[in-house]
C-alpha atoms as a PDB file:
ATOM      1  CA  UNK A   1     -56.943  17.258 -11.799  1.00  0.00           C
ATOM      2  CA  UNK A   2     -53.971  17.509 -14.534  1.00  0.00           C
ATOM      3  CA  UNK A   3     -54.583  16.878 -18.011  1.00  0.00           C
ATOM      4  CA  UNK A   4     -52.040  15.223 -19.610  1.00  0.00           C
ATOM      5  CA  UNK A   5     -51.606  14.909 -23.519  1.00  0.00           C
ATOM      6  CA  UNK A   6     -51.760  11.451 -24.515  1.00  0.00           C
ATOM      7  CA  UNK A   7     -49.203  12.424 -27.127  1.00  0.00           C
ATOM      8  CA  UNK A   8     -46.634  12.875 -24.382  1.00  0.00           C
ATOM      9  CA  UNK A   9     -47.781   9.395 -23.277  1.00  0.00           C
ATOM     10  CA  UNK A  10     -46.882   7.985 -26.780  1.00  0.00           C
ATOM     11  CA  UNK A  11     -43.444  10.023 -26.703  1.00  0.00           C
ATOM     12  CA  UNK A  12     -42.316   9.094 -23.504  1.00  0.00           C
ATOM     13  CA  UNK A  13     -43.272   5.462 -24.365  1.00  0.00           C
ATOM     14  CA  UNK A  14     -40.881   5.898 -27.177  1.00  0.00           C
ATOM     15  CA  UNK A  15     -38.149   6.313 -24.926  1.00  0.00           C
ATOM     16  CA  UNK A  16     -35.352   3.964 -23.633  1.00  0.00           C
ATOM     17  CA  UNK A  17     -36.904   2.415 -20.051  1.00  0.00           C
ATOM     18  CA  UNK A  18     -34.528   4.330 -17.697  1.00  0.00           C
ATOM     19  CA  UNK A  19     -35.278   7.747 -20.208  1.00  0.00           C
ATOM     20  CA  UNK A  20     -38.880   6.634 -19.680  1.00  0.00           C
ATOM     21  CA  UNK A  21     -38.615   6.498 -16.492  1.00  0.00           C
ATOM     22  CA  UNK A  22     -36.656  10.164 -15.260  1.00  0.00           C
ATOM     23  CA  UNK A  23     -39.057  11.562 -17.993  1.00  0.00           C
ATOM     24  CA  UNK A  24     -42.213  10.607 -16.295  1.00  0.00           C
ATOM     25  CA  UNK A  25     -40.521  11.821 -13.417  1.00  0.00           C
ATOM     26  CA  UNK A  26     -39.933  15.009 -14.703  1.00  0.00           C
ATOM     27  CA  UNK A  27     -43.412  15.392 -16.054  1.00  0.00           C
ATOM     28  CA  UNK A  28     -44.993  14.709 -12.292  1.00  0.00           C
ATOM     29  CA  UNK A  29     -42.596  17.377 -10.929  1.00  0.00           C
ATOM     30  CA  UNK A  30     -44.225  19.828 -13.338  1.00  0.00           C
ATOM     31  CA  UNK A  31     -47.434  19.321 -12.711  1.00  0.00           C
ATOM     32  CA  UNK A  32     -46.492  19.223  -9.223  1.00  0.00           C
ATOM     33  CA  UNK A  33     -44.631  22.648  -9.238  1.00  0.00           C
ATOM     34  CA  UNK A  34     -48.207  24.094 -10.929  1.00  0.00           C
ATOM     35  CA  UNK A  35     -51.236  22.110 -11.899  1.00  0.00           C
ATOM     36  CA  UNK A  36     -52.005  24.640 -14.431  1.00  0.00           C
ATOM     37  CA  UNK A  37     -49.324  23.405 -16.173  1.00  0.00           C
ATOM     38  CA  UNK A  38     -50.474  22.382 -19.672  1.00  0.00           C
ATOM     39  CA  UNK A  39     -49.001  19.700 -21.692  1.00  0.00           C
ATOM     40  CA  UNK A  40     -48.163  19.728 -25.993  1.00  0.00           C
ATOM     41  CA  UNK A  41     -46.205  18.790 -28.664  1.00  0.00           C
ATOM     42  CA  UNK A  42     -43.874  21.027 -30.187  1.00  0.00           C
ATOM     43  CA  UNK A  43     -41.312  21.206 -32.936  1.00  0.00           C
ATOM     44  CA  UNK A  44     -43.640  17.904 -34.376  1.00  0.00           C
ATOM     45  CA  UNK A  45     -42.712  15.533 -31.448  1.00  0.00           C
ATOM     46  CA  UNK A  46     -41.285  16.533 -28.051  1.00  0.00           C
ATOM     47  CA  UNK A  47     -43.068  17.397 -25.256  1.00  0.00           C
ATOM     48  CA  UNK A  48     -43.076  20.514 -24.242  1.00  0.00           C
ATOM     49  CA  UNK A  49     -44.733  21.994 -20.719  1.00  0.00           C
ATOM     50  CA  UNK A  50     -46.537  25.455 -21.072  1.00  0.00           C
ATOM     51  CA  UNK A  51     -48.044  27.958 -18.504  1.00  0.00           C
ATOM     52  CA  UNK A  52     -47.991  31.654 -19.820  1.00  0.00           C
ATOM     53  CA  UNK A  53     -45.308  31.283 -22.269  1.00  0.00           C
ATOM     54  CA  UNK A  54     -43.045  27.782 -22.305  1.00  0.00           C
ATOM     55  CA  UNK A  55     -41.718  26.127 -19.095  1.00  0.00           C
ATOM     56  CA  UNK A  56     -39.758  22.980 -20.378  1.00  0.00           C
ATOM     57  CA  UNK A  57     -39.706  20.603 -22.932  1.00  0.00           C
ATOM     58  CA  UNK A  58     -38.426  17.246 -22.830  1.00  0.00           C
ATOM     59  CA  UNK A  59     -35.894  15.169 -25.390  1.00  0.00           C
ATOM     60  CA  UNK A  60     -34.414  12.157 -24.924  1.00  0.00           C
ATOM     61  CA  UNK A  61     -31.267  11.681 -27.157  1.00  0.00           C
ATOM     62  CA  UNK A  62     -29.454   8.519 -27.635  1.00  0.00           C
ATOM     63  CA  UNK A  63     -27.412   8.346 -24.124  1.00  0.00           C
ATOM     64  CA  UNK A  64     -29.020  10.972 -21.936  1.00  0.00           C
ATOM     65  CA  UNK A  65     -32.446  12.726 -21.785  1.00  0.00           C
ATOM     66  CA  UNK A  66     -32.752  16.819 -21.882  1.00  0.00           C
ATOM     67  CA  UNK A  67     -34.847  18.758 -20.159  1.00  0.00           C
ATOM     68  CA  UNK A  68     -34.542  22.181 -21.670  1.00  0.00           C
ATOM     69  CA  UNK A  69     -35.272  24.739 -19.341  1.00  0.00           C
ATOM     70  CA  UNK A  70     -36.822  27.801 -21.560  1.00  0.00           C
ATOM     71  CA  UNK A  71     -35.799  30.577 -18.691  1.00  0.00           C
ATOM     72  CA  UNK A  72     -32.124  31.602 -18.996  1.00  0.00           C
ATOM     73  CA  UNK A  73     -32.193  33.940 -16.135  1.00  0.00           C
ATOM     74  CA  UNK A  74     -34.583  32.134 -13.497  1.00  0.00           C
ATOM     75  CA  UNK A  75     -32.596  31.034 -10.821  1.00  0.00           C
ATOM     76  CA  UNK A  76     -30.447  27.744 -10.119  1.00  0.00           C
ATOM     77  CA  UNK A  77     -28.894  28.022  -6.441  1.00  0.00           C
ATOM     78  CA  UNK A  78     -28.609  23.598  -6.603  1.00  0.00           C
ATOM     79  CA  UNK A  79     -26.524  23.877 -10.339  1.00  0.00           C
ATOM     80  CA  UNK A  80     -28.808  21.601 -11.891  1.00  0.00           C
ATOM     81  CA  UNK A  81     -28.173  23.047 -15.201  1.00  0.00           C
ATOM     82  CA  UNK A  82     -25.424  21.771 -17.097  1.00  0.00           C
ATOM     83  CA  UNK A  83     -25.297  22.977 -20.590  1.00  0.00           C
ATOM     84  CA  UNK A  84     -26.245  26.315 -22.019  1.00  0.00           C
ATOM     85  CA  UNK A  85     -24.948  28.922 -19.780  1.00  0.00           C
ATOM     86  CA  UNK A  86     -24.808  32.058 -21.319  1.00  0.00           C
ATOM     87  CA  UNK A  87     -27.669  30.761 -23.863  1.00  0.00           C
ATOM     88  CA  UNK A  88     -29.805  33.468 -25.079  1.00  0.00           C
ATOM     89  CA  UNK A  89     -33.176  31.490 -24.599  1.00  0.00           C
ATOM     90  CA  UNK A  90     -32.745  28.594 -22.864  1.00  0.00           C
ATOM     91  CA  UNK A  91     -30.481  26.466 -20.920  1.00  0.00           C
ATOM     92  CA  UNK A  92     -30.512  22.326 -20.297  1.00  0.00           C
ATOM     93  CA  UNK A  93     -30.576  19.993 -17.510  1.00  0.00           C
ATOM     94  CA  UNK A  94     -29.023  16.846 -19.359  1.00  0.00           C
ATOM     95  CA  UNK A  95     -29.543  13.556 -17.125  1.00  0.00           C
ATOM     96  CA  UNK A  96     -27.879  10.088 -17.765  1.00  0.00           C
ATOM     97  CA  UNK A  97     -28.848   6.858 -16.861  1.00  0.00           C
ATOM     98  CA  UNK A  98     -28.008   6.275 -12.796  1.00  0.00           C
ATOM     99  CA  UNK A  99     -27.915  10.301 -12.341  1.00  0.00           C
ATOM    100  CA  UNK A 100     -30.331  11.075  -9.312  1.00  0.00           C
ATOM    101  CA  UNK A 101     -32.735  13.984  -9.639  1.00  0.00           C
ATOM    102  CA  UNK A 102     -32.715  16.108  -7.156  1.00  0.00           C
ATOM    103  CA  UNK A 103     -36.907  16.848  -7.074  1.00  0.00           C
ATOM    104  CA  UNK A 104     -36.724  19.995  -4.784  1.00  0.00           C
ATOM    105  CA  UNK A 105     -34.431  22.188  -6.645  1.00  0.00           C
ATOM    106  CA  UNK A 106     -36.175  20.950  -9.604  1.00  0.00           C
ATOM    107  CA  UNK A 107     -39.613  22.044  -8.816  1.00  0.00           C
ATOM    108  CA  UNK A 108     -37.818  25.159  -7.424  1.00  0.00           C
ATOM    109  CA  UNK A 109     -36.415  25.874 -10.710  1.00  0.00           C
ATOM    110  CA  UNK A 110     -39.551  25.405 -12.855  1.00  0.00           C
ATOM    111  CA  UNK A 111     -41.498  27.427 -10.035  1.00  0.00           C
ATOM    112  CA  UNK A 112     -38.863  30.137 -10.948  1.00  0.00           C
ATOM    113  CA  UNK A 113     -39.713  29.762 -14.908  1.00  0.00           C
ATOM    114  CA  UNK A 114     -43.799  29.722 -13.927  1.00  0.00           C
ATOM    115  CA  UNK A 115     -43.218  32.792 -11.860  1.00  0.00           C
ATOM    116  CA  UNK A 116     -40.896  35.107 -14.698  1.00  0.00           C
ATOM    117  CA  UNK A 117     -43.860  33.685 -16.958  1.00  0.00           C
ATOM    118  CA  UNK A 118     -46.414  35.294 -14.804  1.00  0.00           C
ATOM    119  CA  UNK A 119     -44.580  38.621 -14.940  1.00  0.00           C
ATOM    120  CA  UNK A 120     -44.716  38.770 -18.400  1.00  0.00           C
ATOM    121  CA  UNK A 121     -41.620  36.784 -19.286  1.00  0.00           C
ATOM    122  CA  UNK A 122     -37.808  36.674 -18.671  1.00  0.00           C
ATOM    123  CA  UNK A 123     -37.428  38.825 -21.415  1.00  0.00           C
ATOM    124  CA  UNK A 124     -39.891  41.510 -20.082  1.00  0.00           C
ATOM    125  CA  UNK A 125     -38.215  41.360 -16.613  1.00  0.00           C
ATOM    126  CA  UNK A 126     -34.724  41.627 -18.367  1.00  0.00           C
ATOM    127  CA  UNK A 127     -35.694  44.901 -20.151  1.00  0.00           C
ATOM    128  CA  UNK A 128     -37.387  46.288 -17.202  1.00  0.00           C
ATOM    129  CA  UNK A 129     -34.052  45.570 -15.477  1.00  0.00           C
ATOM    130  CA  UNK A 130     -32.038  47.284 -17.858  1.00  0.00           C
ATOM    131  CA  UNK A 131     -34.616  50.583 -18.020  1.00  0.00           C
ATOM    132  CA  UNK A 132     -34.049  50.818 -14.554  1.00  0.00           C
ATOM    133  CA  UNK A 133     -29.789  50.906 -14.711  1.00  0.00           C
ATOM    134  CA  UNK A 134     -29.648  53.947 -17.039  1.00  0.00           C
ATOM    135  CA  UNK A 135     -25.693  54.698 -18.583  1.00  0.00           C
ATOM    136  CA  UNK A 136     -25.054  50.858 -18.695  1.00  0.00           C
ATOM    137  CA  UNK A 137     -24.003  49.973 -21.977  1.00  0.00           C
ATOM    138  CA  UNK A 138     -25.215  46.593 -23.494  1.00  0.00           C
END
């Protein structure tokens, strides 16, 4: 069984109803793309979702909700992320109210973060990449 972090509860409770709502969402897609998924509060307040190094974290702003993807290299085939190409740590999934979620390439995408993770981290795998492509300049 998943734990969950009742202070998640009380964030997500904080939330607009349709927020509430994709958030909770969100959260069960987590857990369902790893049940060793492990739930906490970062940065004082927001969720965030942890398995070997960070997976996502959650935010809900005052017209859409975030889900920050911490992965900037794990792959996104669907284009679910919208903002933070080209972002040195992260990149974001924002969702407004009456977007649909698209669960599969979701789950796909944090299986992609939980995997890099278990590999040591996209930042491991990108300088293993770049030891392996000698003359290339950064």
């Amino acid at each position: 069984m998943t734990s969950r972090d009742p202070r998640v509860d009380d964030y997500l409770n904080s939330l607009p109803p349709w927020q509430r709502q994709v958030a909770q969402r969100v959260r069960e897609l987590l857990h369902d793309a790893d049940p060793a998924i492990e739930e906490t509060i970062k940065r004082t307040r927001l969720p965030h979702f942890v398995l070997q190094g960070n997976v996502a974290a959650l935010l809900g702003t005052r017209n859409h909700l975030n889900v920050f993807i911490y992965d900037p290299i794990a792959p996104d085939p669907s284009g679910l992320v919208n903002q933070g190409h080209g972002n040195a740590t992260a990149r974001c999934v924002q969702l407004f109210e009456g977007d649909e979620l698209d669960d599969d390439a979701l789950v796909a995408l944090f299986r992609a973060v939980i995997a890099n993770n278990r590999a040591g981290g996209w930042r491991r795998l990108v300088d293993q990449k770049r030891r392996q492509q000698p003359g290339e300049a950064d």
